[in-house]
C-alpha atoms as a PDB file:
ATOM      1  CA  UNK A   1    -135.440 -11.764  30.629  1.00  0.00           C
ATOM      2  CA  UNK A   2    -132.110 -11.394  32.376  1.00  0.00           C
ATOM      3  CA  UNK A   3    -131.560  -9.455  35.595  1.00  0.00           C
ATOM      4  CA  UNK A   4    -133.061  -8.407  38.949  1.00  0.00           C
ATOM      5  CA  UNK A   5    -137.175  -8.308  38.535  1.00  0.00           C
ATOM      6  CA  UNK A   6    -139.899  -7.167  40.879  1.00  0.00           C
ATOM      7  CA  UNK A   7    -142.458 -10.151  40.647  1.00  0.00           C
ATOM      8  CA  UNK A   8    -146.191  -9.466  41.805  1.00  0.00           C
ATOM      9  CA  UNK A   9    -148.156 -12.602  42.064  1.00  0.00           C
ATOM     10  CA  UNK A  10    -151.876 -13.488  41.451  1.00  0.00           C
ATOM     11  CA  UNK A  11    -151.753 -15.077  44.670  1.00  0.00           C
ATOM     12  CA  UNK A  12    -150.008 -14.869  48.147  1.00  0.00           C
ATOM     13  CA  UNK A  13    -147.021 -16.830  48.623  1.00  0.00           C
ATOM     14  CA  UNK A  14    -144.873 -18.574  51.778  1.00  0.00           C
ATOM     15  CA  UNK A  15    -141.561 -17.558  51.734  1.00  0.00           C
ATOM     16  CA  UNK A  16    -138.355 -19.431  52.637  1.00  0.00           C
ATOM     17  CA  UNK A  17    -138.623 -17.097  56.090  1.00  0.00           C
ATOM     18  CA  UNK A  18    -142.369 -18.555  56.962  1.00  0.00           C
ATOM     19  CA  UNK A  19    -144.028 -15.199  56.198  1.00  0.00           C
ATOM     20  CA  UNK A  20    -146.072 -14.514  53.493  1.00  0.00           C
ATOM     21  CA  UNK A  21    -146.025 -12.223  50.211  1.00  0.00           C
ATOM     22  CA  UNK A  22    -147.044 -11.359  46.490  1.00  0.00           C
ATOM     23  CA  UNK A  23    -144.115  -9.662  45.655  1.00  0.00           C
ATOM     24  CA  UNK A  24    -140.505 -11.220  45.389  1.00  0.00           C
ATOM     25  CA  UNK A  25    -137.570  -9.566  44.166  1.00  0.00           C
ATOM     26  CA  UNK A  26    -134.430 -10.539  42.590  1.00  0.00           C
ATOM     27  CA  UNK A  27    -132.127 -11.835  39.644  1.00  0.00           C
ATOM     28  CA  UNK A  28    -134.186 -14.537  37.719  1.00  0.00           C
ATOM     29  CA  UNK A  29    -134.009 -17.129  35.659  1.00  0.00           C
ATOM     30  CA  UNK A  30    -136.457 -18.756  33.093  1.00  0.00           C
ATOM     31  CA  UNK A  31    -136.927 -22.666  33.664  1.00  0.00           C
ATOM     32  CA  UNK A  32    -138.285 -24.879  31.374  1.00  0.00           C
ATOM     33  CA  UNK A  33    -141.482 -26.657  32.307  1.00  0.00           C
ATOM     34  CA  UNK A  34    -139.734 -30.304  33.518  1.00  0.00           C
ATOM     35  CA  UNK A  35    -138.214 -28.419  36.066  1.00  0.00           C
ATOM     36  CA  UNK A  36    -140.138 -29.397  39.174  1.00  0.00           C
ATOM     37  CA  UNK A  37    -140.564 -32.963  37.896  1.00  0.00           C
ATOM     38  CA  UNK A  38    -144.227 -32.698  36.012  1.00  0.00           C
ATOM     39  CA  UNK A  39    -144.818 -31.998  32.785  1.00  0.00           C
ATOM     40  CA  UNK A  40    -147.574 -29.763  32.438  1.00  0.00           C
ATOM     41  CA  UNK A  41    -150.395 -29.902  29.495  1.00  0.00           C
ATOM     42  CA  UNK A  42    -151.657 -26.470  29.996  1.00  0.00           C
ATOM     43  CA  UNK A  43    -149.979 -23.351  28.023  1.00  0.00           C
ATOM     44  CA  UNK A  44    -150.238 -21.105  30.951  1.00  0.00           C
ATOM     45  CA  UNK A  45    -148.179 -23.225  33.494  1.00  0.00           C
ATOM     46  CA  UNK A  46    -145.528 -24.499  31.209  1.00  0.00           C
ATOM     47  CA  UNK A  47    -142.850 -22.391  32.559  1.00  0.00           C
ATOM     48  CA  UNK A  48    -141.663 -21.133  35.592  1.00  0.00           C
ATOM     49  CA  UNK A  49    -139.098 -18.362  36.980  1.00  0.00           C
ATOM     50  CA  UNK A  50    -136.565 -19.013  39.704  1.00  0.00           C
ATOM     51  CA  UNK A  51    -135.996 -15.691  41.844  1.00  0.00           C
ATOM     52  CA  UNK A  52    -132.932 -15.427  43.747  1.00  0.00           C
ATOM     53  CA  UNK A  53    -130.510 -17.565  45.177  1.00  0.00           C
ATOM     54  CA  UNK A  54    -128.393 -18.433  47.941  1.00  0.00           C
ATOM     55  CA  UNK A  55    -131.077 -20.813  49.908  1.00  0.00           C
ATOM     56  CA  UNK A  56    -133.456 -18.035  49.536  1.00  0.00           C
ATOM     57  CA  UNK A  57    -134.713 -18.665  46.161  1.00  0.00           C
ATOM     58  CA  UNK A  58    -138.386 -19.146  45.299  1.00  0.00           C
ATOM     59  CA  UNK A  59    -139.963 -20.669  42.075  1.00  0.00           C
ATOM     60  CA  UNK A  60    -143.046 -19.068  40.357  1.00  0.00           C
ATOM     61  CA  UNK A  61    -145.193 -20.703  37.859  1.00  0.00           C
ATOM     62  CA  UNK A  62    -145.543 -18.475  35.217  1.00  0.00           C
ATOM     63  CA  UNK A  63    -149.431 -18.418  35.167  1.00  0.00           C
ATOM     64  CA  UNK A  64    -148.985 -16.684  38.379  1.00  0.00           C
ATOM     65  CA  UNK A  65    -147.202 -13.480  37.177  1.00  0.00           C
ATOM     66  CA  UNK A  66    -149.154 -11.003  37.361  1.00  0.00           C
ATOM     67  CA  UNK A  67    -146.551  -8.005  36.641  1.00  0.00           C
ATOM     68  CA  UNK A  68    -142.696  -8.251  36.059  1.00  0.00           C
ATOM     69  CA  UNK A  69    -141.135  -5.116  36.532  1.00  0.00           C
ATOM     70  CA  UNK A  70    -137.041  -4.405  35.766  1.00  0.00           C
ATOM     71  CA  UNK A  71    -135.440  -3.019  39.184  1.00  0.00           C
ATOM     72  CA  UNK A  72    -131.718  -3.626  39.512  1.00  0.00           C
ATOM     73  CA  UNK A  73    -131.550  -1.808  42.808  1.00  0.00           C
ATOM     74  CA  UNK A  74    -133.171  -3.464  45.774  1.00  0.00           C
ATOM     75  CA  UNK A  75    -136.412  -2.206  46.889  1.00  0.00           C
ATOM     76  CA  UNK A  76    -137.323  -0.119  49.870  1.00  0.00           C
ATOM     77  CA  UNK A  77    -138.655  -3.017  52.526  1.00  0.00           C
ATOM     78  CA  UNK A  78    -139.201  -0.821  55.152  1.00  0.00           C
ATOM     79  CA  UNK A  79    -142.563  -1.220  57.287  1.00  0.00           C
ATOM     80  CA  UNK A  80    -145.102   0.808  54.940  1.00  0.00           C
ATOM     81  CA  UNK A  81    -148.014   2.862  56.250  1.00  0.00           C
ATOM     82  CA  UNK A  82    -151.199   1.954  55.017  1.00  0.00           C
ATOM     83  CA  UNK A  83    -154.762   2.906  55.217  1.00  0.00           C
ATOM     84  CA  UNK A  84    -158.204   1.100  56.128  1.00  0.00           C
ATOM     85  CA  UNK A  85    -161.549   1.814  56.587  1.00  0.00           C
ATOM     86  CA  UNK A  86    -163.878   0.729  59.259  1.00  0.00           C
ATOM     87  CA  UNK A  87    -167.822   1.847  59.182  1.00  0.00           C
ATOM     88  CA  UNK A  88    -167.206   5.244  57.051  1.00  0.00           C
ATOM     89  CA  UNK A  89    -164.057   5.698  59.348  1.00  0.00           C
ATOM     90  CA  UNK A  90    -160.732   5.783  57.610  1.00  0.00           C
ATOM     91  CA  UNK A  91    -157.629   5.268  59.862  1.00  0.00           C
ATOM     92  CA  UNK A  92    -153.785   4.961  59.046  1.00  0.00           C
ATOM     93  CA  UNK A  93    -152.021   1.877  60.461  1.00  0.00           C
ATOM     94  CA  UNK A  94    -147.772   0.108  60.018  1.00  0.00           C
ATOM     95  CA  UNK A  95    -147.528  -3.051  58.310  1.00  0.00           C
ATOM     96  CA  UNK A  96    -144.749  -5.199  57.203  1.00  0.00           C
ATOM     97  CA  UNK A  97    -143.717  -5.114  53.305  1.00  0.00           C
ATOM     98  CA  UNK A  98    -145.119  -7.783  51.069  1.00  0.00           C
ATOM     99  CA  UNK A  99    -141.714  -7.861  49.279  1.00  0.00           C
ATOM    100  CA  UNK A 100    -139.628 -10.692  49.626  1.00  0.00           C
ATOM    101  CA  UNK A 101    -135.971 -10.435  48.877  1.00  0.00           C
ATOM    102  CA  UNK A 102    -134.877 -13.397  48.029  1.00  0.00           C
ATOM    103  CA  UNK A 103    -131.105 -12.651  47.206  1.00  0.00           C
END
């Protein structure tokens, strides 16, 4: 894999800027499992990606891909409008992407 990558994780994530996300974007880079210091004895965490750079980089164990998608251009992080439901009631509301850029 070689590139820029929109990463969805299995589980929510802390980012570099103290908010939190399942979705990072960036170029990436495949690390081998000794990376962080541990060597790992299961087949589903024995590799992880680095996304980004420049102090903004986060690491992802592999078992916690969920999808991998190819975008070279960055993606729209604008506020996105969603929708809930409250009691049979369905209402539109702004919140803040879940896309971290981490270039």
């Amino acid at each position: 894999m070689k590139g820029k990558y929109l990463i969805t994780t299995d589980r929510w994530f802390t980012a570099p800027d103290g908010k939190t996300y399942n979705t990072a974007w960036g170029e990436i880079k495949v690390l081998e499992d000794s990376i962080l210091g541990v060597k790992t004895n299961r087949n589903s965490t024995n590799w992880y990606v680095q996304i980004g750079g420049n102090d903004r980089e986060i690491i992802v164990a592999g078992c916690q891909i969920h999808y991998a998608v190819k975008c070279e251009n960055e993606p729209n992080t604008d506020d996105v409008e969603d929708w809930n439901s409250d009691g049979g009631s369905y209402y539109l509301y702004t919140r803040p992407t879940k896309i971290y850029i981490a270039q």
